[in-house]
Protein backbone atom coordinates (compact mmCIF):
# COMPACT_ATOMS: atom_id res chain seq x y z
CA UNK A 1 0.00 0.00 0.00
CA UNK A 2 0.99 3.30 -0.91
CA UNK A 3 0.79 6.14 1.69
CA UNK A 4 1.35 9.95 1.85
CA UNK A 5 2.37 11.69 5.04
CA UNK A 6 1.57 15.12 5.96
CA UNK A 7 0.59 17.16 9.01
CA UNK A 8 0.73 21.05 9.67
CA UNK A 9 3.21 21.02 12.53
CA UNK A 10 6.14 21.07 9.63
CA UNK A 11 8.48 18.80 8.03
CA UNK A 12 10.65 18.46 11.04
CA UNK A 13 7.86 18.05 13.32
CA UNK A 14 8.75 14.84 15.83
CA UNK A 15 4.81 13.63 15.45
CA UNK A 16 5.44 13.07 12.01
CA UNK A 17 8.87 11.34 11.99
CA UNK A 18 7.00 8.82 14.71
CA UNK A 19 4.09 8.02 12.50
CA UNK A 20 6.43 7.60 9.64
CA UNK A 21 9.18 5.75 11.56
CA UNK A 22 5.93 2.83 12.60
CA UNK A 23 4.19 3.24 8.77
CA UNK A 24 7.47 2.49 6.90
CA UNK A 25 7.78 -0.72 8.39
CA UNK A 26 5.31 -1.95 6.93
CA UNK A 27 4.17 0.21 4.03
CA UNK A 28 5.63 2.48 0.78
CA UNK A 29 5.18 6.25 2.58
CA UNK A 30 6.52 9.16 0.83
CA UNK A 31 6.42 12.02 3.54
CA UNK A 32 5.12 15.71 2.21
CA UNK A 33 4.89 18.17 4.73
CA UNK A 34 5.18 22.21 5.00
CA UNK A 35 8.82 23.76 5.49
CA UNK A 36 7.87 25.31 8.67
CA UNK A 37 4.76 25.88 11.03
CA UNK A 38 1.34 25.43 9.83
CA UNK A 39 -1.04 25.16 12.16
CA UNK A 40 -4.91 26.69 12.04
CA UNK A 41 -4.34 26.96 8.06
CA UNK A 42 -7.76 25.25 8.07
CA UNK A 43 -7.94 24.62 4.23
CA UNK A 44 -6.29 27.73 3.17
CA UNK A 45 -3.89 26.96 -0.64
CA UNK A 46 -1.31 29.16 -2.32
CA UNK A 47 -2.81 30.98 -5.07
CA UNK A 48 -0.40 33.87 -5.67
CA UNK A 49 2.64 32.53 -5.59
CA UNK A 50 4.48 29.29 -6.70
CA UNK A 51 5.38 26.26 -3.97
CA UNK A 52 8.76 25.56 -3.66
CA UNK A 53 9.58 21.99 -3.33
CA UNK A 54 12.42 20.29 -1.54
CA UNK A 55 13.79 17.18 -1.09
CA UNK A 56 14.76 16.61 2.82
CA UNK A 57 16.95 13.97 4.28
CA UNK A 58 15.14 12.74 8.18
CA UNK A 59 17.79 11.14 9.81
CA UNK A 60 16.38 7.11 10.56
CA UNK A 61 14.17 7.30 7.86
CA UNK A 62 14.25 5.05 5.01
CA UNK A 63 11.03 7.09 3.14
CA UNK A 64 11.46 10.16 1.01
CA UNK A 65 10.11 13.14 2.26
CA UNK A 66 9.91 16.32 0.65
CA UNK A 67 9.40 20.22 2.41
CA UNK A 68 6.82 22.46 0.68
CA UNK A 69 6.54 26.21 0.96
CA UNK A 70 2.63 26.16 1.70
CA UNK A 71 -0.17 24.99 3.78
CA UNK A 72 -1.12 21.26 4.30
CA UNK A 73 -3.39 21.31 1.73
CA UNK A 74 -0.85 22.80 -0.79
CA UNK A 75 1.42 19.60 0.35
CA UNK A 76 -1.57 17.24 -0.34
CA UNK A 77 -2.15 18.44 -4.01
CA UNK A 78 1.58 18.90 -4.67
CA UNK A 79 1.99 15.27 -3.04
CA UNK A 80 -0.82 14.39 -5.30
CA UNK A 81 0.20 16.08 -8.94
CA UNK A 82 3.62 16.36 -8.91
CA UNK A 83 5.58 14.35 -6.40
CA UNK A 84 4.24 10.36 -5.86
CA UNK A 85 4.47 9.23 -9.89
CA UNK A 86 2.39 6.14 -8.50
CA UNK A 87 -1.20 5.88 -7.50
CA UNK A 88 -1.74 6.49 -3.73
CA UNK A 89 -3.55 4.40 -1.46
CA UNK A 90 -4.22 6.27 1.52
CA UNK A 91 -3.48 9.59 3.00
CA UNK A 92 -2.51 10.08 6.75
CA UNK A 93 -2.26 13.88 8.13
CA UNK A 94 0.06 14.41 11.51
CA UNK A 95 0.52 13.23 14.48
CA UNK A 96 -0.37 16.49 14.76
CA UNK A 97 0.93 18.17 18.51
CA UNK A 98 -2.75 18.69 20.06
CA UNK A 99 -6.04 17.45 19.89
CA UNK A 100 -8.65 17.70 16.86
CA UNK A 101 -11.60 17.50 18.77
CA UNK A 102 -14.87 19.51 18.54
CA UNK A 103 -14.88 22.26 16.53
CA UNK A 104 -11.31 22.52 16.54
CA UNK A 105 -11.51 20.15 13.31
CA UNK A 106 -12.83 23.52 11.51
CA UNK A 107 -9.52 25.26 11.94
CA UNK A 108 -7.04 22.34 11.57
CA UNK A 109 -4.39 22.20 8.64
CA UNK A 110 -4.19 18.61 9.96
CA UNK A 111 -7.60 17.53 9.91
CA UNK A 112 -8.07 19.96 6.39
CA UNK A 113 -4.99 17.76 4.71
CA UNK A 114 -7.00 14.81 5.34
CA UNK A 115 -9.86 16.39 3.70
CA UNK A 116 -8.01 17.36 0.62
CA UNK A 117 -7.19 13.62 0.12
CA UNK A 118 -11.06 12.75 0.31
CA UNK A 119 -11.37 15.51 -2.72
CA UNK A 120 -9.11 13.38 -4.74
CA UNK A 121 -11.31 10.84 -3.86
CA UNK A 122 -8.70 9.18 -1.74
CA UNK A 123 -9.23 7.53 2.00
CA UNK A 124 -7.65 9.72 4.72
CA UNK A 125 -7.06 9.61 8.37
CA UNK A 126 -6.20 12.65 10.60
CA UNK A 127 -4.00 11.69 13.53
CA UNK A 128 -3.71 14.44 16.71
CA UNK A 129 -2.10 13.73 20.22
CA UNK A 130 -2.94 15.90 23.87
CA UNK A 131 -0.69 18.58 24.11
CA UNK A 132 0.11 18.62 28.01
CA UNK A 133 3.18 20.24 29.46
CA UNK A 134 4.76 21.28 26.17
CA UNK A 135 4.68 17.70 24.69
CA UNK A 136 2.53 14.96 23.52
CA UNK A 137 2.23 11.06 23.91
CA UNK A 138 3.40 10.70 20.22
CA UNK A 139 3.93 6.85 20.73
CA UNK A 140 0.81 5.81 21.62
CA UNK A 141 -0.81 7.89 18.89
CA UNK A 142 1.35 6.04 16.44
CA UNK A 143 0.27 2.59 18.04
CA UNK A 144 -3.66 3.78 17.51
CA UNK A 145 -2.95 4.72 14.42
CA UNK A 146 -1.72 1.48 13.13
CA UNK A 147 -4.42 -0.01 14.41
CA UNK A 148 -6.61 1.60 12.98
CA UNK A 149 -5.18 0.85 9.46
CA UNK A 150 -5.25 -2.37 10.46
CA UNK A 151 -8.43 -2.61 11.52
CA UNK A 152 -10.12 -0.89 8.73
CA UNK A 153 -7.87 -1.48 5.85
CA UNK A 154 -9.96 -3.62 3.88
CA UNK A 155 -13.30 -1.33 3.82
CA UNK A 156 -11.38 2.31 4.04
CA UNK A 157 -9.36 1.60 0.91
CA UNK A 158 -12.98 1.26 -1.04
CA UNK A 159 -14.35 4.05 0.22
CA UNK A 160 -13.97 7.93 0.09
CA UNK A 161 -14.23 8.80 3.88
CA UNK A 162 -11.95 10.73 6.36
CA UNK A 163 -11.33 9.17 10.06
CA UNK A 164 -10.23 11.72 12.80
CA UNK A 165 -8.32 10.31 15.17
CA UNK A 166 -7.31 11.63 18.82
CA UNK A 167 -5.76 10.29 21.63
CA UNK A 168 -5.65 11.48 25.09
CA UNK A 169 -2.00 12.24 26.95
CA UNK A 170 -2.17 10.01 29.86
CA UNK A 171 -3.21 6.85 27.98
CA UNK A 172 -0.50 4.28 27.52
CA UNK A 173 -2.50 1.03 26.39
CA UNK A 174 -3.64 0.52 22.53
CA UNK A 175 -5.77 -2.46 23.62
CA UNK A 176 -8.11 0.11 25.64
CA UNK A 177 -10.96 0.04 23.98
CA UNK A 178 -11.42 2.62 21.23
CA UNK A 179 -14.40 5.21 21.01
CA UNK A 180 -16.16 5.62 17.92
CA UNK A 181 -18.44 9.18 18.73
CA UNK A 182 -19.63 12.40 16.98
CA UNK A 183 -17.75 15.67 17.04
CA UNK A 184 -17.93 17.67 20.43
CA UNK A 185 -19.51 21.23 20.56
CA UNK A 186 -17.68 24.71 20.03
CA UNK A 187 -14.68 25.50 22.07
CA UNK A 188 -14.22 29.24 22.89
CA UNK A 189 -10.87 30.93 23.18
CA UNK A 190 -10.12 33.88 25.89
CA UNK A 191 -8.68 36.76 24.34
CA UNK A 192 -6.75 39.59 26.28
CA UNK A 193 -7.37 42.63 24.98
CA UNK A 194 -4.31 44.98 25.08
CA UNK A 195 -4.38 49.15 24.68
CA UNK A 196 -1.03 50.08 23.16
CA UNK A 197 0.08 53.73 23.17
CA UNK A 198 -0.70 54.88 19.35
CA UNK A 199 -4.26 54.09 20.08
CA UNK A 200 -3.95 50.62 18.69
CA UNK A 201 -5.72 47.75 20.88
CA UNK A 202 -4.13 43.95 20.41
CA UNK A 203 -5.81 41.06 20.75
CA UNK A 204 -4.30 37.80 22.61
CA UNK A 205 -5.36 34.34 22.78
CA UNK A 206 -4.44 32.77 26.18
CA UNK A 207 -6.47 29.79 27.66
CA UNK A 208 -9.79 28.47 26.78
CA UNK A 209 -13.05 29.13 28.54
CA UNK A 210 -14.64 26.07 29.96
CA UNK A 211 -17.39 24.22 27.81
CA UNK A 212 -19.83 21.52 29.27
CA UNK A 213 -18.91 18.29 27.19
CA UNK A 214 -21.89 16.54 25.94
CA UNK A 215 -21.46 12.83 26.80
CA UNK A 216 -21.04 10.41 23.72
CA UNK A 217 -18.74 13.01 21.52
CA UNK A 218 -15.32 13.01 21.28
CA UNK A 219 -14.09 15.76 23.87
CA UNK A 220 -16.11 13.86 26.21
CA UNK A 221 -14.47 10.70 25.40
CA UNK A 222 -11.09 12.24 25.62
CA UNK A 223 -11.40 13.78 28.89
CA UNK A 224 -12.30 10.18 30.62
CA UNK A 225 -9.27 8.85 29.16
CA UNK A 226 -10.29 7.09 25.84
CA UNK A 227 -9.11 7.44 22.13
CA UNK A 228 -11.52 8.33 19.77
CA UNK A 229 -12.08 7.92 15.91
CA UNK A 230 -14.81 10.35 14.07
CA UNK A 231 -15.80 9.53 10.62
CA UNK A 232 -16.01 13.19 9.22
CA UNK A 233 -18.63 14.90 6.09
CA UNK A 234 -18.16 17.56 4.29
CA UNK A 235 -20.80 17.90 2.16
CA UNK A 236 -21.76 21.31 2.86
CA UNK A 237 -25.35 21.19 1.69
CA UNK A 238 -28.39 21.82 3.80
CA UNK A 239 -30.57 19.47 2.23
CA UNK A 240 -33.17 20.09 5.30
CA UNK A 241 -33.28 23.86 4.29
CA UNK A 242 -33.54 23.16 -0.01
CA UNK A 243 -37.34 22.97 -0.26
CA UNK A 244 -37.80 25.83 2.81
CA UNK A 245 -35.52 28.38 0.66
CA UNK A 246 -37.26 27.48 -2.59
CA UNK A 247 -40.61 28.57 -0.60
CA UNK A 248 -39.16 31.70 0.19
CA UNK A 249 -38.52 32.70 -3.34
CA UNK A 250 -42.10 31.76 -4.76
């Protein structure tokens, strides 16, 4: 099987060189991943401006990987058109340094590489660890997300679906059982509004306000301690609202 790896955390990001180092050992993965930082691109692509490709050496690595000058999604097309000659099988996007969950997944290079993928008509799965204390538990992510291959191989590669994964920071064992749920509700950020002396005022994000978690969806899930997989949509279409709008037009 085939794989491209991406994320948004960059090419030298160490969630990516752990997902790689466990998917090479078993797979064909050519790595394609943005130069430096990308995180909260959502599904932003270069448009004014050409993407720079380069090949990079990761030291333990047997797979090629290549740095782009762009966005996730720029690394999935360019993956895509111009860099894997062969067919690919399957996308994965990260182990990206912090949970997906909720409404998170709206701003998420990671989650919005995976996505690209699905618009090639390609399987995908978005892979994102618990940030705690500057770090994540990249190892057990990478465990989950072989299992999850594994698990699903035979059915994902026939159909055109993304799977968001997340795993929590304190869990250490991949036989815990894994919960399948929806997406969790909105997650509000605190911002700390700043006057500055030209009359300017700056705006700061620092912390997160606290949300009741509805039981069943993936934050709750995650904050008693349990991986969780969401099968994602993105079919944008109200198709409740269709015949309601046409009404209002008669």
């Amino acid at each position: 099987m085939r794989i491209l790896l991406t994320n948004d955390d960059g090419i030298m990001a160490e969630g990516i060189y752990m997902l790689a180092k466990e998917l090479e050992k078993e797979y064909d993965v050519t790595i394609v991943a943005p130069e430096s930082q990308k995180s909260a691109q959502s599904h932003a692509i270069t448009l004014h401006q050409p993407l720079i490709i380069k090949e990079v050496k990761l030291d333990g690595l047997k797979s090629k990987a290549y740095s782009i000058s762009g966005t996730p999604a720029d690394c999935v097309r360019a993956g895509i058109e111009a860099i894997v000659e062969d067919k690919i099988d399957l996308v994965f996007s990260g182990i990206n340094l912090g949970l997906n969950s909720g409404m998170d997944i709206i701003y998420s290079g990671t989650v919005s590489a995976a996505v690209e993928a699905n618009i090639y008509n390609i399987p995908s799965i978005a892979v994102s660890a618990e940030w705690m204390q500057g770090t994540a538990n990249y190892k057990i992510a990478a465990k989950y997300a072989i299992k999850v291959l594994k698990q699903t191989q035979s059915q994902l590669l026939k159909s055109n679906i993304v799977l968001n994964l997340n795993t929590p920071y304190n869990l250490n064992d991949v036989n815990k059982e894994l919960k399948i749920c929806t997406i969790g509700g909105a997650i509000l950020d605190y911002y700390f509004i700043e006057e500055q002396e030209n009359g300017e005022r700056t705006l700061t994000i620092r912390g997160r306000r606290e949300t009741e978690l509805e039981e069943g969806t993936d934050r709750y899930c995650l904050s008693k301690g349990y991986a969780t997989l969401t099968p994602l949509r993105y079919d944008l279409n109200n198709l409740a609202l269709m015949d309601t709008i046409k009404e209002w037009f008669k």
